[in-house]
N, C-alpha and C. Protein backbone atom coordinates (compact mmCIF):
# COMPACT_ATOMS: atom_id res chain seq x y z
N UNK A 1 217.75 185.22 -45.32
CA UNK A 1 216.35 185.22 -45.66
C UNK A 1 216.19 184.72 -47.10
N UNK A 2 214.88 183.83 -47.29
CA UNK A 2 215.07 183.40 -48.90
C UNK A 2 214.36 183.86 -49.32
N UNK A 3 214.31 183.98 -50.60
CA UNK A 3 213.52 185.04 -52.20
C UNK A 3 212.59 184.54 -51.81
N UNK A 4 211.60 185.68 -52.20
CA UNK A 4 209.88 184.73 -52.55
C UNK A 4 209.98 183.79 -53.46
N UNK A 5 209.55 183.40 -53.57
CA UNK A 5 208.68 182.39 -54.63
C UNK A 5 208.01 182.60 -55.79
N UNK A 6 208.03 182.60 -56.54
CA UNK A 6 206.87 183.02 -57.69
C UNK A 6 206.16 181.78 -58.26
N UNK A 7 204.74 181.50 -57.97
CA UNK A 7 204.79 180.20 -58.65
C UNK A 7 203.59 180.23 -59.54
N UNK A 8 203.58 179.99 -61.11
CA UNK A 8 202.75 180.49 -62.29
C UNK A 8 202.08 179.08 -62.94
N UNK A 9 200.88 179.58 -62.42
CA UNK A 9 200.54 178.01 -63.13
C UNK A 9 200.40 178.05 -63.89
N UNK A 10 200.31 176.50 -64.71
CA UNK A 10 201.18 176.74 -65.94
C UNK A 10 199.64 176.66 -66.83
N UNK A 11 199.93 176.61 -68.37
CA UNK A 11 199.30 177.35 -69.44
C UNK A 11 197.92 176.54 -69.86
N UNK A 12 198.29 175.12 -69.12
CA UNK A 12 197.27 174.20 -69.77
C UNK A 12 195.64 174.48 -69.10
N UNK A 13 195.89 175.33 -67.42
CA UNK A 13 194.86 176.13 -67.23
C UNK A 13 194.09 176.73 -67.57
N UNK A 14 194.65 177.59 -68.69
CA UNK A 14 193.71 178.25 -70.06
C UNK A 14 192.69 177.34 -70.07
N UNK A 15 192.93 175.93 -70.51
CA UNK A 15 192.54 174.85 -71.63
C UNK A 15 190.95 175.37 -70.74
N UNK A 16 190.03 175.11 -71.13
CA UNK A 16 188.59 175.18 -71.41
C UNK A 16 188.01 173.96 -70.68
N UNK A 17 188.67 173.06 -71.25
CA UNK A 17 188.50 171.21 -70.67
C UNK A 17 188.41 171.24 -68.62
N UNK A 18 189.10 172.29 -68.14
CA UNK A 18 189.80 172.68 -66.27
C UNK A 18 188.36 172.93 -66.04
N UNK A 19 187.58 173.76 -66.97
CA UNK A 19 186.66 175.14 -66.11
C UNK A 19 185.57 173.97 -65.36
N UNK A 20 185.28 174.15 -64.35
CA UNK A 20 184.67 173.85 -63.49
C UNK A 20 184.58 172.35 -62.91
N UNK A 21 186.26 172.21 -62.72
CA UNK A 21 186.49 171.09 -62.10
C UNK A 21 188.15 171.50 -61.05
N UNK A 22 188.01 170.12 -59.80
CA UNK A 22 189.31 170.52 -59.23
C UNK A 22 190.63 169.80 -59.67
N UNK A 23 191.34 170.58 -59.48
CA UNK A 23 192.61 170.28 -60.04
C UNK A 23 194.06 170.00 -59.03
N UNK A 24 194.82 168.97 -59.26
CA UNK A 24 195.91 168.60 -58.41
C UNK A 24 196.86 168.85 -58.88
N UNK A 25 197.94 169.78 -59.30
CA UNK A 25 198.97 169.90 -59.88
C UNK A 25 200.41 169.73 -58.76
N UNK A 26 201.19 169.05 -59.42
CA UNK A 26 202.85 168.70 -58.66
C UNK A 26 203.78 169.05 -59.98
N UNK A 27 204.59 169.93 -58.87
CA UNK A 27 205.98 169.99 -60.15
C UNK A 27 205.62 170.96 -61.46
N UNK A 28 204.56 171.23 -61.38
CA UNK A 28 203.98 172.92 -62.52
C UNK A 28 203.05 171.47 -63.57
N UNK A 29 202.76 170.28 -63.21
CA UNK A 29 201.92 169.58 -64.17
C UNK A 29 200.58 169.55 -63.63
N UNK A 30 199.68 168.96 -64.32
CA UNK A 30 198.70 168.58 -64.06
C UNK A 30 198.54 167.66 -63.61
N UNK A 31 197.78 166.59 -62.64
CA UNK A 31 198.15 165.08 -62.79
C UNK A 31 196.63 164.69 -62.84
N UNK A 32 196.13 165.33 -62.09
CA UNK A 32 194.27 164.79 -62.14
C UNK A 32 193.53 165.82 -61.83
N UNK A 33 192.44 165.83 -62.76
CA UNK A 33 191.40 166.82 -62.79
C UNK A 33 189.68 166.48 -62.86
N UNK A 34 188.92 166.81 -62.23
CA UNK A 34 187.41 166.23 -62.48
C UNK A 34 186.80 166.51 -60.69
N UNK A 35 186.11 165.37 -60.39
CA UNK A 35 185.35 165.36 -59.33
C UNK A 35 186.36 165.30 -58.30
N UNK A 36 185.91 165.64 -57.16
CA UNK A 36 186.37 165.31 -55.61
C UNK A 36 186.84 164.30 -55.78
N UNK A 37 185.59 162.85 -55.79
CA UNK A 37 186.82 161.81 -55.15
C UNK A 37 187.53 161.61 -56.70
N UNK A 38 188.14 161.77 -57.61
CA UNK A 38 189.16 161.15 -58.30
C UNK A 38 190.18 162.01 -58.00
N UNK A 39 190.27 163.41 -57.23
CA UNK A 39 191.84 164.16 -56.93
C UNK A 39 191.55 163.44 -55.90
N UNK A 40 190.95 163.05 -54.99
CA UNK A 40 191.33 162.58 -53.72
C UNK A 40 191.85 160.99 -54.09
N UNK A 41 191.43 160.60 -54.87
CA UNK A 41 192.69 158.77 -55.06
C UNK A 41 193.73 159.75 -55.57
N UNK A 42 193.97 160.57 -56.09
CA UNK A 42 195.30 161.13 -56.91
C UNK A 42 195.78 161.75 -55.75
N UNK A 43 195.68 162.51 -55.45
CA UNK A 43 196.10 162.62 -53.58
C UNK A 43 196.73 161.67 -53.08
N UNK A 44 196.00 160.48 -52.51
CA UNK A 44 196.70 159.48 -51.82
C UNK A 44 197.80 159.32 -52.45
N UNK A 45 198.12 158.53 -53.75
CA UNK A 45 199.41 158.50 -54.31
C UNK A 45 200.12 159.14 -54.16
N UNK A 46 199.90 160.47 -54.30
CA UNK A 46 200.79 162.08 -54.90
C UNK A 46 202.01 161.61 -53.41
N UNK A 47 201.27 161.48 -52.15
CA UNK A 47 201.63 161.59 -50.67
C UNK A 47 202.76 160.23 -50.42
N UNK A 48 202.13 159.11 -50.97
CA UNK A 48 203.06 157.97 -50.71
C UNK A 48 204.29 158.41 -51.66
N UNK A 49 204.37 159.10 -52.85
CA UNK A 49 205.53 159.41 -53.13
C UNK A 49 206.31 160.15 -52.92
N UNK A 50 205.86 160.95 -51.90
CA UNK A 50 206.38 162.16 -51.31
C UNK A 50 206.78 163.29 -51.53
N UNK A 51 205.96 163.72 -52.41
CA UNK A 51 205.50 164.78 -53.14
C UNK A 51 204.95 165.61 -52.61
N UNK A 52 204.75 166.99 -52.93
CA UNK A 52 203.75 167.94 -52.37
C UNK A 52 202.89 168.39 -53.36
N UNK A 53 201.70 168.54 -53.27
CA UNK A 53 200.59 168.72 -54.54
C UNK A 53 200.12 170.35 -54.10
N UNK A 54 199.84 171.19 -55.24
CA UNK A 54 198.83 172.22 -55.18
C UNK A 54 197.29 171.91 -55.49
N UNK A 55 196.33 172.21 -54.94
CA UNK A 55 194.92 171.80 -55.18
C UNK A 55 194.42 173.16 -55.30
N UNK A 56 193.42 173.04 -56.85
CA UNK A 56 193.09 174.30 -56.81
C UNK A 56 191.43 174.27 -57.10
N UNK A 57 190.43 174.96 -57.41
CA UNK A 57 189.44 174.61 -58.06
C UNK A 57 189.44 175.47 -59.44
N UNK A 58 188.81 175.13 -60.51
CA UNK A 58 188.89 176.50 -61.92
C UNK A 58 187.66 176.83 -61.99
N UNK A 59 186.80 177.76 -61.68
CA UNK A 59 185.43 177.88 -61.72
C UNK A 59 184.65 177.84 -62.77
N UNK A 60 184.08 178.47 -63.45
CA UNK A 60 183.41 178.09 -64.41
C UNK A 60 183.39 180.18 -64.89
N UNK A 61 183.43 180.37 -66.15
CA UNK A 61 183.20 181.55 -66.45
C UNK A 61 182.32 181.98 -66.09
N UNK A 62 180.73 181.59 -65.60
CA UNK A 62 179.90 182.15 -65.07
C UNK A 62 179.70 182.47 -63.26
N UNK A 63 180.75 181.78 -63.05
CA UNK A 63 180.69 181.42 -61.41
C UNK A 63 180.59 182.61 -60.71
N UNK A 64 180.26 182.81 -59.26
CA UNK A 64 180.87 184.01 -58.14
C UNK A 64 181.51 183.60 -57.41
N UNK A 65 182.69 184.26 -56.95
CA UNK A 65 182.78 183.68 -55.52
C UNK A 65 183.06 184.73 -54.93
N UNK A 66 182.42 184.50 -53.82
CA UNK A 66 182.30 185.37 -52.77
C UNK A 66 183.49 185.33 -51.56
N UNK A 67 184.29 186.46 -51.09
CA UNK A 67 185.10 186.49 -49.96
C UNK A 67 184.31 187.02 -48.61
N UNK A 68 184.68 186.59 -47.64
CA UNK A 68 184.22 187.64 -46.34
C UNK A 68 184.72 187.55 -45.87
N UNK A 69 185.15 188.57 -44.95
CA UNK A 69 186.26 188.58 -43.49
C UNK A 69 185.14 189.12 -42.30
């Protein structure tokens, strides 16, 4: 059986510049951040190189988000 995983994103998240945009990170970097379609051209690439990307969104300090089950 293998270890979990721990995976910490990394610090540049803090940065202020993220809050309320989505984000594509590979390999614990950043690679593109802003609107939909510019992670989605950063996407396409990420894939032809055969890479696996995390996509996240950073909300905005005022944001909600809501869960429901």
């Amino acid at each position: 059986m293998k270890k979990d995983t721990i995976i910490r994103l990394p610090k540049a998240l803090a940065n202020p510049q993220y809050k309320g945009k989505h984000l594509v990170l590979v390999e614990g970097r950043v690679v593109a951040a802003g609107t939909w379609e510019k992670v989605s051209r950063a996407l396409k690439s990420i894939y032809k190189q055969g890479k696996t990307p995390m996509i996240t969104y950073m909300p905005k300090a005022d944001s909600m988000i809501l869960l429901t089950r």
